[in-house]
C-alpha atoms as a PDB file:
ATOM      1  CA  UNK A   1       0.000   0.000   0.000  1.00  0.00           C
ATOM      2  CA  UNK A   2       1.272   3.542  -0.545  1.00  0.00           C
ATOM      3  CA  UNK A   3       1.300   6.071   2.270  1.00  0.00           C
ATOM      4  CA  UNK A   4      -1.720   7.698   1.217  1.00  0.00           C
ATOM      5  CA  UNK A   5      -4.031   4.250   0.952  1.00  0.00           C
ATOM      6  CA  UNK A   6      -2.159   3.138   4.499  1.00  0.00           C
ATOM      7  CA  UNK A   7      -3.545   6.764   5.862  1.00  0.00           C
ATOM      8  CA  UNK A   8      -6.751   6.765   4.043  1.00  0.00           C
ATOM      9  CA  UNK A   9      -7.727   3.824   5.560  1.00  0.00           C
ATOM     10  CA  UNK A  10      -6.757   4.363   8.736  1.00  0.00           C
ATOM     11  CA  UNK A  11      -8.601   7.240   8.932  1.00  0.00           C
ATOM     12  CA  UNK A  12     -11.539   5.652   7.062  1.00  0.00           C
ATOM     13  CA  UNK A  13     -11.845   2.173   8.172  1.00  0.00           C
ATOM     14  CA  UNK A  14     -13.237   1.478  11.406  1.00  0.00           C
ATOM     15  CA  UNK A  15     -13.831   5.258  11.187  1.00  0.00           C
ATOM     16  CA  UNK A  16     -13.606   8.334  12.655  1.00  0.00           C
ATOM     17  CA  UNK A  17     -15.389   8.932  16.288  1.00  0.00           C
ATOM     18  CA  UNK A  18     -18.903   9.912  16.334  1.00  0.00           C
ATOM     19  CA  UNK A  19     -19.232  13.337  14.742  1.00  0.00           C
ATOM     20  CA  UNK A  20     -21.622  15.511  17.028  1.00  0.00           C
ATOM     21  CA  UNK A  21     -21.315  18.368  15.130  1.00  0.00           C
ATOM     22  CA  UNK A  22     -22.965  21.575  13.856  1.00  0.00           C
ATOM     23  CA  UNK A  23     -22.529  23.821  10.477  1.00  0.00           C
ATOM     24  CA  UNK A  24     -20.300  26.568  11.545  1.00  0.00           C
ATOM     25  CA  UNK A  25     -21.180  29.225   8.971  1.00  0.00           C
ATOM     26  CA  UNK A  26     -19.059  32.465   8.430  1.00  0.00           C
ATOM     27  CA  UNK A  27     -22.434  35.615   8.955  1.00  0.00           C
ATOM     28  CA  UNK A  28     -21.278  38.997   8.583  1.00  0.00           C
ATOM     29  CA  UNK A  29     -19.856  40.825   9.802  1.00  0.00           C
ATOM     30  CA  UNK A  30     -18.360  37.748  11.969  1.00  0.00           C
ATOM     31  CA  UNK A  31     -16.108  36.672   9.096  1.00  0.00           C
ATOM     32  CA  UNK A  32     -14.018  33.117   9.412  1.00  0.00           C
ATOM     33  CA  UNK A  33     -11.022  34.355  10.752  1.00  0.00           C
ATOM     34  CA  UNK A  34     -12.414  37.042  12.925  1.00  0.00           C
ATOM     35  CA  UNK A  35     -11.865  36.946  16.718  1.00  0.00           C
ATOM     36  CA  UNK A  36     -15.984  37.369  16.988  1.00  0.00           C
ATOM     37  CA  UNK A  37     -16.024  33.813  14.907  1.00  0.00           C
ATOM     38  CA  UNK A  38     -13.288  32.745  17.104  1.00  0.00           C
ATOM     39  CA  UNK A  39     -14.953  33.451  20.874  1.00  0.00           C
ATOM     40  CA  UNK A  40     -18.403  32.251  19.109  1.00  0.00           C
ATOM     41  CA  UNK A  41     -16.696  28.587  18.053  1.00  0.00           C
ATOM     42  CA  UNK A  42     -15.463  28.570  22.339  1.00  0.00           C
ATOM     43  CA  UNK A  43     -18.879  28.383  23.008  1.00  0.00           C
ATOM     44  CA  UNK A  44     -19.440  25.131  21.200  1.00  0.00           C
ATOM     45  CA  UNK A  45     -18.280  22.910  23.332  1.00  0.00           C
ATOM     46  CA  UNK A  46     -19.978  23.562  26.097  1.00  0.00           C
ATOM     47  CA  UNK A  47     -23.329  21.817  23.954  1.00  0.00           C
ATOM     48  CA  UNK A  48     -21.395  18.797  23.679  1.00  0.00           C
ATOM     49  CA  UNK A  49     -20.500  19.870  19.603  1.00  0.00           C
ATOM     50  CA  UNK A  50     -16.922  18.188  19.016  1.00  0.00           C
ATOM     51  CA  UNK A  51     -17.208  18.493  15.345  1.00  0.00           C
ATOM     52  CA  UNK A  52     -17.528  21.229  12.843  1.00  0.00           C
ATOM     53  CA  UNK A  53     -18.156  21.770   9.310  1.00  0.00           C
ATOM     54  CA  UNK A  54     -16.597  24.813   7.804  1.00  0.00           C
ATOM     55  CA  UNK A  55     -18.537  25.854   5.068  1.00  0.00           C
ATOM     56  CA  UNK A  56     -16.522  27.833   1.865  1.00  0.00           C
ATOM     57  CA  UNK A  57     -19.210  28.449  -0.799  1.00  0.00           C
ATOM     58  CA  UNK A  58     -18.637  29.167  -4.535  1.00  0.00           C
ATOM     59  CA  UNK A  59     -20.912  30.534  -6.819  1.00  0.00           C
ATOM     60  CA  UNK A  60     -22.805  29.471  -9.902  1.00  0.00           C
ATOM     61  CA  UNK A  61     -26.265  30.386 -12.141  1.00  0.00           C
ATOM     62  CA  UNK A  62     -28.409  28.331 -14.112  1.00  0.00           C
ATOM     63  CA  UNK A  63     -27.482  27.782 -17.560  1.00  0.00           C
ATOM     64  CA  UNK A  64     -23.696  29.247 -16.987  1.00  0.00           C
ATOM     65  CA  UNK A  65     -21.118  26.004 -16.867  1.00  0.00           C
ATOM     66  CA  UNK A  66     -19.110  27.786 -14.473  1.00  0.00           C
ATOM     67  CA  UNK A  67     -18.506  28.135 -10.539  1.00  0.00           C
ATOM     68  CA  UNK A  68     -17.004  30.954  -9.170  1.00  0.00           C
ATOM     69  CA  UNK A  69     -14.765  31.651  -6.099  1.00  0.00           C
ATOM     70  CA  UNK A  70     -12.455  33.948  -4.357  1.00  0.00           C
ATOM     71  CA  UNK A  71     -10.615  32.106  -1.406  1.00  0.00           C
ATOM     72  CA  UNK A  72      -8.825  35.037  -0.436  1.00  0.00           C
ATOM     73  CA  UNK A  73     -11.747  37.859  -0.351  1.00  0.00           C
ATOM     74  CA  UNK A  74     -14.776  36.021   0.245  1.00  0.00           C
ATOM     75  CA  UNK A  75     -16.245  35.461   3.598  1.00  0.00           C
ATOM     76  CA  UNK A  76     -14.592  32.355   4.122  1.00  0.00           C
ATOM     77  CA  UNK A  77     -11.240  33.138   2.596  1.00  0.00           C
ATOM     78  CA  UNK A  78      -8.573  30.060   3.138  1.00  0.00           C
ATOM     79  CA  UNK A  79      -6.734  31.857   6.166  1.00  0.00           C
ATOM     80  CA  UNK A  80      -9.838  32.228   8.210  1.00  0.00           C
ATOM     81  CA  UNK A  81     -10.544  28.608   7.605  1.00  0.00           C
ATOM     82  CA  UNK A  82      -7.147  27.721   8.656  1.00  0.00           C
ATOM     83  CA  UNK A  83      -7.006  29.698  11.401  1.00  0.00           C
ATOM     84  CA  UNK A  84     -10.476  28.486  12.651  1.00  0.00           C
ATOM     85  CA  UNK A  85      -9.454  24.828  11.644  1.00  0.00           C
ATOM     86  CA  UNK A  86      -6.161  25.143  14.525  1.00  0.00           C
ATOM     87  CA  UNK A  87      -8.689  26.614  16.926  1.00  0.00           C
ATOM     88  CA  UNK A  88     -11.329  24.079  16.877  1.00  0.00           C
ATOM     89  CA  UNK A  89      -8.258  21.010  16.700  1.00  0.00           C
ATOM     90  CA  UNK A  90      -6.967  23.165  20.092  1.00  0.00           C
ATOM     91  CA  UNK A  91     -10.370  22.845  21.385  1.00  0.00           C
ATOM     92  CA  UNK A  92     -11.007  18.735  20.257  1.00  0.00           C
ATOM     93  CA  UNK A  93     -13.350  19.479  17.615  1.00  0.00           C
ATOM     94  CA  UNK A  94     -13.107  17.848  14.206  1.00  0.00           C
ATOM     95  CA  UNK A  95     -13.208  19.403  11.233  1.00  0.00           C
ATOM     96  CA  UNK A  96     -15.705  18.850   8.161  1.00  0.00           C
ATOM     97  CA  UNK A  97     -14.173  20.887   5.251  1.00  0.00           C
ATOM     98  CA  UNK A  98     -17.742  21.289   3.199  1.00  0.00           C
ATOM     99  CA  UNK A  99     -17.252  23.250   0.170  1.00  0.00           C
ATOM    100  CA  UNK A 100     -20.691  24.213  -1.509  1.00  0.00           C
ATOM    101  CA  UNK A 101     -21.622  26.125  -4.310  1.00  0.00           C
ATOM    102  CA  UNK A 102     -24.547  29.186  -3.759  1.00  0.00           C
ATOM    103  CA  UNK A 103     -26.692  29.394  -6.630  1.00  0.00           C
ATOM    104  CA  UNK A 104     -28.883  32.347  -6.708  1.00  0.00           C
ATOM    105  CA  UNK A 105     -32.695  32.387  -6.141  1.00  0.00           C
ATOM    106  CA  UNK A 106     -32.119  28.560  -6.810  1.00  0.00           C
ATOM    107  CA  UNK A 107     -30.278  25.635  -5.041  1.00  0.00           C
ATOM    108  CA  UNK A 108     -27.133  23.192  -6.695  1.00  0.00           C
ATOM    109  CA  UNK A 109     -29.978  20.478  -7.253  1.00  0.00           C
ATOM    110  CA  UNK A 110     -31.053  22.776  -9.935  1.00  0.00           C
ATOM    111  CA  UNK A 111     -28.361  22.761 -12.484  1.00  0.00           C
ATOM    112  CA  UNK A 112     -28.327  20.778 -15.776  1.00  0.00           C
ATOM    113  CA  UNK A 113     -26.617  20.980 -18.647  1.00  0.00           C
ATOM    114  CA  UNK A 114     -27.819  19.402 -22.030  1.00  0.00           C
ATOM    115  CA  UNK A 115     -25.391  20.309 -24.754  1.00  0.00           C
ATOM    116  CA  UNK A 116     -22.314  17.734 -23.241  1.00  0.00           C
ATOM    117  CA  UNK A 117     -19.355  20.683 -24.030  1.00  0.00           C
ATOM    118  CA  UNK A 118     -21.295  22.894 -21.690  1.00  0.00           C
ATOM    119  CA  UNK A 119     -21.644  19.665 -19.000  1.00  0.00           C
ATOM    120  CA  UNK A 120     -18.097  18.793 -19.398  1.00  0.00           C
ATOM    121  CA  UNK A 121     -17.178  23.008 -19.281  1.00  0.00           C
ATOM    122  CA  UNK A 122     -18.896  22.902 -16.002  1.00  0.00           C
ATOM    123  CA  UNK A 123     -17.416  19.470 -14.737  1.00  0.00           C
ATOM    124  CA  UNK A 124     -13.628  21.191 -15.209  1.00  0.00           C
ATOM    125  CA  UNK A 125     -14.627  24.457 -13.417  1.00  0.00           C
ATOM    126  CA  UNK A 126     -16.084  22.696 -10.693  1.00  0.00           C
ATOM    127  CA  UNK A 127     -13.129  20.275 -10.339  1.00  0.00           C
ATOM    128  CA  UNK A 128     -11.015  23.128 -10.519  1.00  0.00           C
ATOM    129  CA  UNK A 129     -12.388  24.445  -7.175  1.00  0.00           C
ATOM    130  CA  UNK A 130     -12.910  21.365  -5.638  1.00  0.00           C
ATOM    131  CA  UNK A 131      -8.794  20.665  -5.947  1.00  0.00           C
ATOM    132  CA  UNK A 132      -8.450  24.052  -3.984  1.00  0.00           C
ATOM    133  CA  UNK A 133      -9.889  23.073  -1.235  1.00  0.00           C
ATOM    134  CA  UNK A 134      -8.514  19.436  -0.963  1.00  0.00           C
ATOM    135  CA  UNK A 135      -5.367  21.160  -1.015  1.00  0.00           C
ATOM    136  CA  UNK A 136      -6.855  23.369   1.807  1.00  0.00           C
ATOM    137  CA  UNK A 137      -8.156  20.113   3.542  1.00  0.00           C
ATOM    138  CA  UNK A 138      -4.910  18.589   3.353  1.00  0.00           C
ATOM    139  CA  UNK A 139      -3.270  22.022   4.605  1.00  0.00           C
ATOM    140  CA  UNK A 140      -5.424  22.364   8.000  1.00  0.00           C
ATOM    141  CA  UNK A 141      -5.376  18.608   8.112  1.00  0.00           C
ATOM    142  CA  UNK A 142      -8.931  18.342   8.036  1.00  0.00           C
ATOM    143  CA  UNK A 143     -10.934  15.443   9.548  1.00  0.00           C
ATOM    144  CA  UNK A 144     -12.910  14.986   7.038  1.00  0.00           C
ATOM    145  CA  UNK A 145     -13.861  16.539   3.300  1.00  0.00           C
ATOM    146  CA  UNK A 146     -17.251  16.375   1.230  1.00  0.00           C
ATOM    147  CA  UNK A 147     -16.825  16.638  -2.084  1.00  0.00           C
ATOM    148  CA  UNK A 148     -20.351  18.003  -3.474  1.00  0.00           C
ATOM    149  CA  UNK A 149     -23.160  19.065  -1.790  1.00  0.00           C
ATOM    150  CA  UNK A 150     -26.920  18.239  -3.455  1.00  0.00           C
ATOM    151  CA  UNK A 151     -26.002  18.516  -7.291  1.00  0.00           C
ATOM    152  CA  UNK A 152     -29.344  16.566  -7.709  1.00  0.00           C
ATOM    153  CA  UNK A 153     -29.204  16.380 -11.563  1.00  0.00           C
ATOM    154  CA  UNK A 154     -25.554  16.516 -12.058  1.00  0.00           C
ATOM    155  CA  UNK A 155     -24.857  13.409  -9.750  1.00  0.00           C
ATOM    156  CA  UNK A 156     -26.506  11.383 -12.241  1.00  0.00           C
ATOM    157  CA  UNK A 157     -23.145  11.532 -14.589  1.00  0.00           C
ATOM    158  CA  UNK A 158     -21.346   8.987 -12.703  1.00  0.00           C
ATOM    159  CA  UNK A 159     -18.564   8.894 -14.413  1.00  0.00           C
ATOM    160  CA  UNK A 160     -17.893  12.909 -14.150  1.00  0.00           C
ATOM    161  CA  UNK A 161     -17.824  12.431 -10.596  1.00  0.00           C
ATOM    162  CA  UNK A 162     -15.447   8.954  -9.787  1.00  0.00           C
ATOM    163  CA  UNK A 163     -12.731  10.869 -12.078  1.00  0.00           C
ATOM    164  CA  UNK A 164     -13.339  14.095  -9.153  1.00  0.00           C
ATOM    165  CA  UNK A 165     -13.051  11.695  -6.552  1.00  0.00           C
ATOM    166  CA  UNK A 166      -9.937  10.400  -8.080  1.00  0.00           C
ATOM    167  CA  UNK A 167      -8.343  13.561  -8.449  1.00  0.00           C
ATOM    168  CA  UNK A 168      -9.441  14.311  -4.496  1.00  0.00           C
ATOM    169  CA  UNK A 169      -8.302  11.300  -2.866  1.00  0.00           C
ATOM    170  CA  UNK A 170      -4.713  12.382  -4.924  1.00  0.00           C
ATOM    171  CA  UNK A 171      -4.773  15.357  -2.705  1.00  0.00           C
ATOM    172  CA  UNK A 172      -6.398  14.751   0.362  1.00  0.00           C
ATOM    173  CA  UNK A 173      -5.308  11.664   2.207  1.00  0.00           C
ATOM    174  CA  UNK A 174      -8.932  11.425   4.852  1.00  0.00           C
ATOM    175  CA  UNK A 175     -11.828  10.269   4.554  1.00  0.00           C
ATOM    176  CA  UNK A 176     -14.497  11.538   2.320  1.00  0.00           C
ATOM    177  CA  UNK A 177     -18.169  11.990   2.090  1.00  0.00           C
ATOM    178  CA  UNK A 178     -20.814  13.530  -0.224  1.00  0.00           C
ATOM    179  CA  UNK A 179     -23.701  15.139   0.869  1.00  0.00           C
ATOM    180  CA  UNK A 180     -26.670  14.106  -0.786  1.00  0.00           C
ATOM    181  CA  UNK A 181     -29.979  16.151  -0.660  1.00  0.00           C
ATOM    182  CA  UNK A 182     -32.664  14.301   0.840  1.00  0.00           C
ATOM    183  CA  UNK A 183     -35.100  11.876  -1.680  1.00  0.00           C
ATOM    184  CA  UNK A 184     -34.382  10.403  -4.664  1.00  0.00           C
ATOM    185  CA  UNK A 185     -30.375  11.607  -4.957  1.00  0.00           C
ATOM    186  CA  UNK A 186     -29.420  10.132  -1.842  1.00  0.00           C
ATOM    187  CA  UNK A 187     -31.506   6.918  -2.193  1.00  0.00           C
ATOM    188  CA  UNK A 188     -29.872   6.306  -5.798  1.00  0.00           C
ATOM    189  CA  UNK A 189     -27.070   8.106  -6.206  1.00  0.00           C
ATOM    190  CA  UNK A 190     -24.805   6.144  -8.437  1.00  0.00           C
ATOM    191  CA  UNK A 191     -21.245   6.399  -6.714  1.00  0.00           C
ATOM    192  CA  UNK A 192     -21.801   5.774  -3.213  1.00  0.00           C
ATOM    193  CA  UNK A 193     -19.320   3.138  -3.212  1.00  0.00           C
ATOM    194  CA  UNK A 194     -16.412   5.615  -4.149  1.00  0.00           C
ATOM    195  CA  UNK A 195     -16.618   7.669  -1.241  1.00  0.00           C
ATOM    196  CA  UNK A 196     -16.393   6.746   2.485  1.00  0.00           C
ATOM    197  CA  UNK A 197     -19.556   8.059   4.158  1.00  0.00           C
ATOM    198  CA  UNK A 198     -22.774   8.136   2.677  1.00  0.00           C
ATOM    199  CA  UNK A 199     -23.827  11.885   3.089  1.00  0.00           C
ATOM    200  CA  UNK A 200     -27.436  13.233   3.665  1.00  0.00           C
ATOM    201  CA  UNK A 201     -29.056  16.485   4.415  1.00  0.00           C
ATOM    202  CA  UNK A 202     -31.816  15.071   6.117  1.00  0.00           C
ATOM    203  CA  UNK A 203     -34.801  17.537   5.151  1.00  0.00           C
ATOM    204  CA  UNK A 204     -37.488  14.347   5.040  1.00  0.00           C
ATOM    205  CA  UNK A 205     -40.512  15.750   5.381  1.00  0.00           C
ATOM    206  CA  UNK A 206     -42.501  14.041   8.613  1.00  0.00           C
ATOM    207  CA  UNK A 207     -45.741  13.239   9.404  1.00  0.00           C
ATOM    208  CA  UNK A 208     -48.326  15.299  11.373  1.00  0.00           C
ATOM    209  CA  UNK A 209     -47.114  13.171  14.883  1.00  0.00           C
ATOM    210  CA  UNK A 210     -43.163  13.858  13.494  1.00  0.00           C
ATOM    211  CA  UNK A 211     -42.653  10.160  13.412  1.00  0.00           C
ATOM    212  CA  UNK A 212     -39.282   9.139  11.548  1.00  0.00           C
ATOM    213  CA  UNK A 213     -40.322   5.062  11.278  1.00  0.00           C
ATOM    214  CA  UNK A 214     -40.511   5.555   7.150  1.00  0.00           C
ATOM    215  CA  UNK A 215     -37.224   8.046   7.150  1.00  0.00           C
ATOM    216  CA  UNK A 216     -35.528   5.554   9.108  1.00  0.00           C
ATOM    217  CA  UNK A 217     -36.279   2.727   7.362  1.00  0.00           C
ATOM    218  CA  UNK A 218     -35.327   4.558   3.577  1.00  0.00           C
ATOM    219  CA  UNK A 219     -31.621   5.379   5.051  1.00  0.00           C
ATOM    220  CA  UNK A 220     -30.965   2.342   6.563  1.00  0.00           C
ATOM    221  CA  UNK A 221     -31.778   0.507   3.246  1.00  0.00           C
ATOM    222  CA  UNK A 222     -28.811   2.573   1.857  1.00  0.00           C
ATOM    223  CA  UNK A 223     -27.000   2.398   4.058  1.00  0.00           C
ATOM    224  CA  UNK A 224     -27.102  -1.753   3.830  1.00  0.00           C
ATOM    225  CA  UNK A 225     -26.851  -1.402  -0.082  1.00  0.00           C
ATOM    226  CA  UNK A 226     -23.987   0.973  -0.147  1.00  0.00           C
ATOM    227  CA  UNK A 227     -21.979  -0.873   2.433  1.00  0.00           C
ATOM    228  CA  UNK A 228     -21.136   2.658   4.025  1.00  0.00           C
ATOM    229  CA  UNK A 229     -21.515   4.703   7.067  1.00  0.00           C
ATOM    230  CA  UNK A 230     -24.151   7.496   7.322  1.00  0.00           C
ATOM    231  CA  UNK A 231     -23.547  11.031   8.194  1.00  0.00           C
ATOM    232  CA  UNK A 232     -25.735  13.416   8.257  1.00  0.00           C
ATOM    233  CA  UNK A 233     -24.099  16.257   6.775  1.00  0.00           C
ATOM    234  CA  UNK A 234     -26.535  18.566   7.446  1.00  0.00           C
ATOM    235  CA  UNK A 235     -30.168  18.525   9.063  1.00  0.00           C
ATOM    236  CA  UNK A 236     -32.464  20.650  11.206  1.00  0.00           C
ATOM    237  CA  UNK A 237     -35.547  22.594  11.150  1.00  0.00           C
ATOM    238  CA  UNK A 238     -36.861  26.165  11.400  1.00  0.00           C
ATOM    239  CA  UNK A 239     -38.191  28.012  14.431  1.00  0.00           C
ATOM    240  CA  UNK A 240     -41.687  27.992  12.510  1.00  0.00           C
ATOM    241  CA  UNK A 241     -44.673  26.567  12.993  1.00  0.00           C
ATOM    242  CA  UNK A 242     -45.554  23.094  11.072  1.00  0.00           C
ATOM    243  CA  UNK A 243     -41.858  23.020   9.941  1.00  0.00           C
ATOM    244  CA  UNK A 244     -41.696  19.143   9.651  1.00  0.00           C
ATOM    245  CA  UNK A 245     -44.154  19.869   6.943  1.00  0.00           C
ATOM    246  CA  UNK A 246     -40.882  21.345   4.303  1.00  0.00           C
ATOM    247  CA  UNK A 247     -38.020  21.128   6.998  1.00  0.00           C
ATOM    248  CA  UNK A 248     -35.918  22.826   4.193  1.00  0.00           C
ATOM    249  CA  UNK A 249     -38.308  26.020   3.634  1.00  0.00           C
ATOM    250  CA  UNK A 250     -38.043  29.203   5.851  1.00  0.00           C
ATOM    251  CA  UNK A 251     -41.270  31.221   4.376  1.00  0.00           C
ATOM    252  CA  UNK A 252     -42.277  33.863   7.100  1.00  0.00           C
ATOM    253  CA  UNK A 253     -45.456  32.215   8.960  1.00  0.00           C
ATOM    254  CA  UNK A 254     -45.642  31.853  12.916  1.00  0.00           C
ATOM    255  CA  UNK A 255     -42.291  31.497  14.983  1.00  0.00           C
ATOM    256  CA  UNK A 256     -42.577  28.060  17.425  1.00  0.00           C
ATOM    257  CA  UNK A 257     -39.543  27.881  19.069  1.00  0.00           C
ATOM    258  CA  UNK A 258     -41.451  25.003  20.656  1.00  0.00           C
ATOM    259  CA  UNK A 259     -41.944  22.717  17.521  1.00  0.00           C
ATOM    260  CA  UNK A 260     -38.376  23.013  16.836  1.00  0.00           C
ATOM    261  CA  UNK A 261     -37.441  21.682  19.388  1.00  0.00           C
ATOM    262  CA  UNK A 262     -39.639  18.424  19.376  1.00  0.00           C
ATOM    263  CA  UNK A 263     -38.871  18.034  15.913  1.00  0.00           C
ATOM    264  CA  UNK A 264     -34.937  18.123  16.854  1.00  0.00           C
ATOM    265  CA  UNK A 265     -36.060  15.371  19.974  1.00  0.00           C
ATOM    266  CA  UNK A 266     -37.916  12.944  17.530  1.00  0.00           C
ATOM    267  CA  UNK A 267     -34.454  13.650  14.946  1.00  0.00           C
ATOM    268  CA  UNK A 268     -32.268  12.879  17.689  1.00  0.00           C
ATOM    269  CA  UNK A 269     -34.376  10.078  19.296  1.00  0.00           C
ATOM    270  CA  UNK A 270     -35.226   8.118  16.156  1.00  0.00           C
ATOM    271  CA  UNK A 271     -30.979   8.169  14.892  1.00  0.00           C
ATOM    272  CA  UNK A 272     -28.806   8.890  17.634  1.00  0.00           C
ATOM    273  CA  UNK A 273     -28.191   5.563  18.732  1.00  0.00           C
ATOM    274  CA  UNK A 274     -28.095   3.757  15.336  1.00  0.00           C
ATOM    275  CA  UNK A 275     -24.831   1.763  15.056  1.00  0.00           C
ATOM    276  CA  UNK A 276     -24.383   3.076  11.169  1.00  0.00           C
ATOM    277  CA  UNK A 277     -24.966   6.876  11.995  1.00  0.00           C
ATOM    278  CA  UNK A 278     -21.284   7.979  12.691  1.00  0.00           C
ATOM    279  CA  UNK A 279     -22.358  11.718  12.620  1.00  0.00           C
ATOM    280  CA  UNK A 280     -24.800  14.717  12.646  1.00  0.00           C
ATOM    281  CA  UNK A 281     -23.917  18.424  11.537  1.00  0.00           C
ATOM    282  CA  UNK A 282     -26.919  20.270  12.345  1.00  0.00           C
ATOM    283  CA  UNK A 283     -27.843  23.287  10.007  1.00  0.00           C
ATOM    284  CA  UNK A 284     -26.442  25.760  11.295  1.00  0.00           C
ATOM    285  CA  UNK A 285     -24.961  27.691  14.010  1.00  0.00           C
ATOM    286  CA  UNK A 286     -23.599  31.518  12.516  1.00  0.00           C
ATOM    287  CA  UNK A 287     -20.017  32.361  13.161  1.00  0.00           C
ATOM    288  CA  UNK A 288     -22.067  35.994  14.735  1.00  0.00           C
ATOM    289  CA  UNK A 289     -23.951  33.897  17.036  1.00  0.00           C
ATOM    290  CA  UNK A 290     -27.093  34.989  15.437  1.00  0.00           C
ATOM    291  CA  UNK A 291     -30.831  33.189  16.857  1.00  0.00           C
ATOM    292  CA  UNK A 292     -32.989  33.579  19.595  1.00  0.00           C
ATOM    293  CA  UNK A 293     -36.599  33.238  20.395  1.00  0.00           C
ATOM    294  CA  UNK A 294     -37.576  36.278  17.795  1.00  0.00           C
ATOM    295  CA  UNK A 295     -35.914  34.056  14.544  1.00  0.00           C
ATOM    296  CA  UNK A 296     -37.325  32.212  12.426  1.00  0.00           C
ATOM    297  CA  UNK A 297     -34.427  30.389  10.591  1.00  0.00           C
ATOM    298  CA  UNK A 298     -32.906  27.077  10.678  1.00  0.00           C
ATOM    299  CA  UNK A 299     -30.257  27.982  14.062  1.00  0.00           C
ATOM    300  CA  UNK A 300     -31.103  26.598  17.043  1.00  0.00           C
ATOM    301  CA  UNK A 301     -28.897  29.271  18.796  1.00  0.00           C
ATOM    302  CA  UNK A 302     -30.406  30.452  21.743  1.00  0.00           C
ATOM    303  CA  UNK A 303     -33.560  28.687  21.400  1.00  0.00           C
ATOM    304  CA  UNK A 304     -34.830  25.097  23.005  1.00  0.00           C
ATOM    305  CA  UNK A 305     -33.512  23.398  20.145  1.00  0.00           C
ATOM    306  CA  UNK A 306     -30.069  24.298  20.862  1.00  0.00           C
ATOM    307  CA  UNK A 307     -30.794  22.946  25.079  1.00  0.00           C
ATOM    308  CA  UNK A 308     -32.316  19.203  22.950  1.00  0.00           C
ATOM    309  CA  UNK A 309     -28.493  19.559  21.316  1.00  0.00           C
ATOM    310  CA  UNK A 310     -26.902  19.777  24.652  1.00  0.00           C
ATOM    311  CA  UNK A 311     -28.738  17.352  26.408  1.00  0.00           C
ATOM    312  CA  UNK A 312     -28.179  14.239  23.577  1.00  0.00           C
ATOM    313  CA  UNK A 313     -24.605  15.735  22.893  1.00  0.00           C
ATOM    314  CA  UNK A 314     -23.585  15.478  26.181  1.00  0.00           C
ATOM    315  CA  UNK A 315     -25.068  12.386  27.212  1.00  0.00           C
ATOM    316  CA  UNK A 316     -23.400   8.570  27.761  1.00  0.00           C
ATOM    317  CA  UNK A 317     -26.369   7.079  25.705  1.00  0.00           C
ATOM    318  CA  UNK A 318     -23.263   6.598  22.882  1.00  0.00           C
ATOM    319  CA  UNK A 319     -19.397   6.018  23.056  1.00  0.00           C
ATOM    320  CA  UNK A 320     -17.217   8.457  21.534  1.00  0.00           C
END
């Protein structure tokens, strides 16, 4: 075996520790690399949160084969990520390096190309910023890296995607995971066996008494067909009433601080103690600390949802 494979599968194979993590997003004017992102990631571990994902986005639009991205001006610019990265190793957190790629008034799931020089145009920009930040995983010696986040018509080109992969794991020597949008892409996404972790954002919609017994039962059957284990790479509701209805949407309606919170509970209480869940990163906690019981988005900071966190993070009810 080379050095890479030995390390690779060390780090892959049993695994790493069970991830109880958050999305740690850069929110203005809190940039990654500011001391107000720094005290705010202190604060984590007091919830029991010993994981991270750091979350660098890029930027495309529909119909353009192109992502764009400025590591050293944007909000997440590589040295705020790598000083944020030594932080949270100080602190025993692991790091989830989660690049992801903003796509105006839209989502990632969104893009298709149907002329194949404009798919393949777009397949060599996005590889090209996908290399940067393996090199950047490799470079803060990242825990773990996803390499694409809900492309829910481009993951269907199979082949595009093992020669990425290939080009990563050249790279980055860790584990690494792709993060599959809930539905359909995650249940038959073609290259699970070419990563190490079988990646959802868990947005499944729930039933009126939130009971996960159908969820459950749709990722453990990939889970058993993929031969992988699951992390949920991102998850989480808004502070809104009836948000297991669309745990994904944020329309203005009534604030329930409440509901989140019970939908968290039946989250945590349904998967927590699953032997193939190795991780949760809950979506999200702001690098500015913003929340509290008069927002309606998807952070549980400062609300009961964020006390559910505590309580199942710090508890014995799993080993590390």
């Amino acid at each position: 075996m080379t050095r890479r494979t030995l390390l690779q599968s060390a780090l892959a194979r049993p695994g790493l520790p069970f991830q109880r993590g958050v999305n740690f997003t850069a929110e203005a004017p809190a940039f990654y690399g500011s001391d107000a992102a720094s005290a705010m990631l202190r604060q984590l571990p007091a919830y029991g949160v010993d994981a991270i994902a750091l979350v660098p986005y890029g930027m495309a639009r529909p119909g353009t084969p192109e992502v764009r991205f400025n590591p050293s001006r944007s909000w997440e610019r590589d040295t705020g990520i790598q000083r944020l990265a030594a932080e949270a190793h100080e602190l025993g957190i692991r790091v989830l390096l989660k690049p992801q790629v903003w796509v105006p008034r839209s989502f990632p799931g969104g893009l298709r190309f149907d002329e194949p020089h404009e798919l393949a145009a777009w397949f060599s920009s996005y590889q090209a910023y996908i290399e940067h930040y393996a090199r950047l995983a490799k470079t803060i010696a990242a825990d773990l890296f996803c390499v694409g986040t809900e492309f829910v018509l481009l993951s269907r080109h199979a082949t595009q995607w093992r020669r990425i992969i290939g080009r990563v794991r050249a790279l980055y020597p860790g584990p690494l995971v792709y993060a599959a949008n809930f539905g359909p892409e995650f249940e038959q996404l073609p290259f699970w066996d070419a990563v190490d972790y079988i990646g959802l954002n868990n947005y499944y919609p729930l039933p009126g008494d939130l009971s996960y017994a159908e969820v459950v039962g749709r990722v453990e059957a990939v889970h058993r067909a993929a031969r992988r284990p699951v992390i949920f790479t991102e998850a989480g509701f808004a502070s809104l009433a009836d948000a297991h209805q669309q745990p994904w949407d944020e329309s203005p309606r009534a604030l329930s601080m409440q509901h989140q919170a019970r939908c968290y509970e039946a989250l945590l209480q349904a998967f927590y103690n699953r032997s193939w869940l190795h991780g949760i990163y809950f979506w999200k906690v702001g690098s500015n600390g913003f929340g509290g019981p008069a927002d309606g988005s998807h952070t549980p900071w400062r609300k009961p949802a964020m006390e559910a966190v505590k309580r199942w993070y710090r508890s014995s009810r799993r080993r590390p």
